[in-house]
N, C-alpha and C. Protein backbone atom coordinates (compact mmCIF):
# COMPACT_ATOMS: atom_id res chain seq x y z
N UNK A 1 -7.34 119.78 -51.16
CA UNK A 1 -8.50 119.27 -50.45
C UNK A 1 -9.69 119.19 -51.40
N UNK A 2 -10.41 118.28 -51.53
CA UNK A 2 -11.58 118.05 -51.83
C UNK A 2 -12.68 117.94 -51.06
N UNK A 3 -13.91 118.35 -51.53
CA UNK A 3 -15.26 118.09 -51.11
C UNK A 3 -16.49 117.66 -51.66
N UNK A 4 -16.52 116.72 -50.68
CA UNK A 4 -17.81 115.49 -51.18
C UNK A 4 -19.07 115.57 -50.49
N UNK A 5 -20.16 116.12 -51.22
CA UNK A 5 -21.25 116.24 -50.89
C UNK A 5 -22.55 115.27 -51.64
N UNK A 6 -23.54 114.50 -50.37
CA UNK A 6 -23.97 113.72 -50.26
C UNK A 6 -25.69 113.80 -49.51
N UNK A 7 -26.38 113.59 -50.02
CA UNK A 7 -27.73 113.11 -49.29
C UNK A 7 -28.16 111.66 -48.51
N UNK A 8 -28.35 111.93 -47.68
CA UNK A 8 -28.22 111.12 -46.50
C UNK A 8 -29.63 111.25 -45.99
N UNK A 9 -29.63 109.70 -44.82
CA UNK A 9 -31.15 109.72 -44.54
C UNK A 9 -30.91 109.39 -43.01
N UNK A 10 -29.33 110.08 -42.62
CA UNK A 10 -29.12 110.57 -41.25
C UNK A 10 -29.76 111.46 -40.94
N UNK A 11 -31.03 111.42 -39.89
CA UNK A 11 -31.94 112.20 -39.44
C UNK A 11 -31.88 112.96 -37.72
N UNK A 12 -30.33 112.40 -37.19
CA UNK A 12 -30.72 112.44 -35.92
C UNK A 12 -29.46 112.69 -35.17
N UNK A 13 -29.05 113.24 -34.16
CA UNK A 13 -27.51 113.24 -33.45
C UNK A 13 -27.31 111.41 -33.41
N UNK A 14 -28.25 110.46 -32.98
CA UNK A 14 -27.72 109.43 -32.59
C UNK A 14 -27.60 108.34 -33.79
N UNK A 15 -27.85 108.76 -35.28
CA UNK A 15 -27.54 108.39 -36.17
C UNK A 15 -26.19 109.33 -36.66
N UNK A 16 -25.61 110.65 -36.18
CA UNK A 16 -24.59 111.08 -36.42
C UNK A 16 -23.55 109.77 -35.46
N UNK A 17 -24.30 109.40 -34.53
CA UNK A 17 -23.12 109.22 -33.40
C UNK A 17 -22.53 107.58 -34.09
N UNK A 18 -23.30 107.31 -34.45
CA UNK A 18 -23.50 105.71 -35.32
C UNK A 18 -22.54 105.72 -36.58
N UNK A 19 -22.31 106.99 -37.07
CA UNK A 19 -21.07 106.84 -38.55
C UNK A 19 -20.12 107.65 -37.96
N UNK A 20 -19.72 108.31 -37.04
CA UNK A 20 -19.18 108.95 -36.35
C UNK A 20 -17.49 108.01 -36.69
N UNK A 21 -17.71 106.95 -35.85
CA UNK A 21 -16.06 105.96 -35.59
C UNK A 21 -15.78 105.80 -37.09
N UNK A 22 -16.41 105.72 -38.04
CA UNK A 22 -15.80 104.99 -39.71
C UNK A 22 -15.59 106.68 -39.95
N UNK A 23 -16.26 107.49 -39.77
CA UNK A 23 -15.76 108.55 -40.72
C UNK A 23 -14.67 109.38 -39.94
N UNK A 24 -14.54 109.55 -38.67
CA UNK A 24 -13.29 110.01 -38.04
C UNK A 24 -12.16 108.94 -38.17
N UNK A 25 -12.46 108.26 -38.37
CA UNK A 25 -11.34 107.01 -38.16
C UNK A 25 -10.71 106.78 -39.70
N UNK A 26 -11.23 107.41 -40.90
CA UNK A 26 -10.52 107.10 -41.85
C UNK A 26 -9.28 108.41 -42.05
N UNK A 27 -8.44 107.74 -42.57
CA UNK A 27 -6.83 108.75 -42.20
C UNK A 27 -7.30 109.62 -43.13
N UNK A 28 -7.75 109.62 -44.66
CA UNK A 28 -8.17 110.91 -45.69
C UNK A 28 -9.10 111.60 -45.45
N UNK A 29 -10.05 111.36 -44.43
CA UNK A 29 -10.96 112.25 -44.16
C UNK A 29 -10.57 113.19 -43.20
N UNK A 30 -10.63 114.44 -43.31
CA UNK A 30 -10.08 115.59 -42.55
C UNK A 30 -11.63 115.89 -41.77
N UNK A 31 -12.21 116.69 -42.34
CA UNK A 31 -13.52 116.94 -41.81
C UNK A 31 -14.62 116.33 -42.34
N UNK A 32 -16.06 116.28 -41.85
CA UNK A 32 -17.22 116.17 -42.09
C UNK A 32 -18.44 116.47 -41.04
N UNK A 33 -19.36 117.04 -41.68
CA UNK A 33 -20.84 117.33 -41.05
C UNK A 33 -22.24 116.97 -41.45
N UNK A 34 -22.62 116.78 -40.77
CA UNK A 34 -24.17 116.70 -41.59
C UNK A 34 -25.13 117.72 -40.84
N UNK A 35 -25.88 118.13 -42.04
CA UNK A 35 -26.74 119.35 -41.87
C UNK A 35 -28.40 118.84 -41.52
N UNK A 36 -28.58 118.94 -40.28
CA UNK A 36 -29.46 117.82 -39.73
C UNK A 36 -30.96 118.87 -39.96
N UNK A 37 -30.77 120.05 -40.79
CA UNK A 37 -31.62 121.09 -41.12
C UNK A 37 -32.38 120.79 -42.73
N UNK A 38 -31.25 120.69 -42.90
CA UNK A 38 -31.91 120.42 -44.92
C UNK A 38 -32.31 119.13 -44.87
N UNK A 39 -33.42 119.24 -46.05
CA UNK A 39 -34.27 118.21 -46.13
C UNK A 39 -33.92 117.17 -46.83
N UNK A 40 -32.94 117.37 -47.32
CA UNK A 40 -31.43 116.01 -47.81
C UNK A 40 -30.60 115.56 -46.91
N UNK A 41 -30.65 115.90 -45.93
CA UNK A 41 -29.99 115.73 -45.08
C UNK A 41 -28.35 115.53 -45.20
N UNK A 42 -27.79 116.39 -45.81
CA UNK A 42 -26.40 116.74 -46.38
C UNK A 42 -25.57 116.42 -45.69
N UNK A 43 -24.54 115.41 -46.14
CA UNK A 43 -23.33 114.96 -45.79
C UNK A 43 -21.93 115.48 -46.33
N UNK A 44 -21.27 116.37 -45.84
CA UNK A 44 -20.34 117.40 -46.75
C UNK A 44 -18.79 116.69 -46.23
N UNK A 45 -17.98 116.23 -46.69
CA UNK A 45 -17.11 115.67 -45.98
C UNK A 45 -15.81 116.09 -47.27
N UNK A 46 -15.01 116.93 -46.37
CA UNK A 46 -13.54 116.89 -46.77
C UNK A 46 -12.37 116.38 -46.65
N UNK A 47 -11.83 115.97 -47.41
CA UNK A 47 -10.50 115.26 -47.38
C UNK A 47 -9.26 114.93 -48.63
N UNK A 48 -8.90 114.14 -48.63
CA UNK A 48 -7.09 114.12 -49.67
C UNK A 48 -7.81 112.61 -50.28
N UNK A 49 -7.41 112.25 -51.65
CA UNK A 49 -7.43 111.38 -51.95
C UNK A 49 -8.33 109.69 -51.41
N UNK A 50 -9.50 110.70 -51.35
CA UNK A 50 -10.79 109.71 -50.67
C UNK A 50 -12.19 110.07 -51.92
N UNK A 51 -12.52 109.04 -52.45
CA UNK A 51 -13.39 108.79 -53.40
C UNK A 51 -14.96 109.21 -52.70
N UNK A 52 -15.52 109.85 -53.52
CA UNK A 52 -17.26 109.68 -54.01
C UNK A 52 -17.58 108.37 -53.03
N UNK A 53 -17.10 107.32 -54.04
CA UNK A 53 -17.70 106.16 -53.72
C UNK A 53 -17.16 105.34 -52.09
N UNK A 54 -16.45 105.40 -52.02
CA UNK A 54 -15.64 105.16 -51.00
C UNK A 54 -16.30 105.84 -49.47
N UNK A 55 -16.63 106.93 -49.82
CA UNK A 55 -17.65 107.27 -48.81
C UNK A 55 -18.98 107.06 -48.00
N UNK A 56 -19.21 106.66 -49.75
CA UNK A 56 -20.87 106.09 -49.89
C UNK A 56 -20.71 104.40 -48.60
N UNK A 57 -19.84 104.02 -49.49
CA UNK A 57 -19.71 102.75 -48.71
C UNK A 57 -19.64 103.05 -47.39
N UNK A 58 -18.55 103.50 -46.78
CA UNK A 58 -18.49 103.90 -45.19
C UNK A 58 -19.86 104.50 -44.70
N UNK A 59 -20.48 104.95 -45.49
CA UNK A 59 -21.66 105.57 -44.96
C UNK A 59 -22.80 104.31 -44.59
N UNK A 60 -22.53 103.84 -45.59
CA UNK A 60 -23.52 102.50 -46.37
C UNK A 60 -23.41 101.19 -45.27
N UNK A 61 -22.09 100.90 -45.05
CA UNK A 61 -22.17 100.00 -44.11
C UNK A 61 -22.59 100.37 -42.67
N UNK A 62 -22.53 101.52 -42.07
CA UNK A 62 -22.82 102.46 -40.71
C UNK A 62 -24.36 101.94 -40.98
N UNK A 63 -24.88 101.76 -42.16
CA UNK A 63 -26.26 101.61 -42.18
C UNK A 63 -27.06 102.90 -42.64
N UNK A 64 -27.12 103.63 -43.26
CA UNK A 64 -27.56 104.69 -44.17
C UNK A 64 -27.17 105.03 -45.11
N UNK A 65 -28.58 105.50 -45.80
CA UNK A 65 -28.19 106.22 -47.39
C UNK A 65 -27.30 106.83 -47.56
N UNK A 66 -26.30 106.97 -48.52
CA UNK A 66 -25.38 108.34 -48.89
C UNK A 66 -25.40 108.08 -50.40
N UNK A 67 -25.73 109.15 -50.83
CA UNK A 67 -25.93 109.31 -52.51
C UNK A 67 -24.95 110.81 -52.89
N UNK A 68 -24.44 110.77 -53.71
CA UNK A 68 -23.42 111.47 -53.79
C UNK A 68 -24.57 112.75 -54.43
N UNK A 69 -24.05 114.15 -54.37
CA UNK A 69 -25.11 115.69 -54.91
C UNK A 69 -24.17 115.92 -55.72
N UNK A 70 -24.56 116.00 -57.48
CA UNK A 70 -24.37 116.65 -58.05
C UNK A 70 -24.17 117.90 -58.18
């Protein structure tokens, strides 16, 4: 398992509810949360053979930032 952590400018449950279907719906993603507390608004998402970038995009098209955290 891997984990991909991300800053996001998901600020809200109804912007969770908005990437919700692309990120449950992809088969490599096992889990993910966002930490609607930190001021990055952290996107931590685990899974098998699912890219950095690949995320960004799913995030990206839902319509919000996702920048991958060093």
């Amino acid at each position: 398992m891997e984990i991909h952590v991300f800053k996001t400018n998901i600020i809200n449950d109804l912007h969770i509810k908005n990437v919700r279907p692309a990120l449950n719906g992809h088969p490599f993603i096992k889990e993910w949360n966002v930490d609607l507390h930190d001021c990055d608004k952290v996107l931590r998402v685990t899974g098998e053979n699912i890219s950095a970038s690949e995320i960004e995009t799913i995030v990206s098209t839902a319509g919000y930032l996702c920048e991958e955290l060093k």
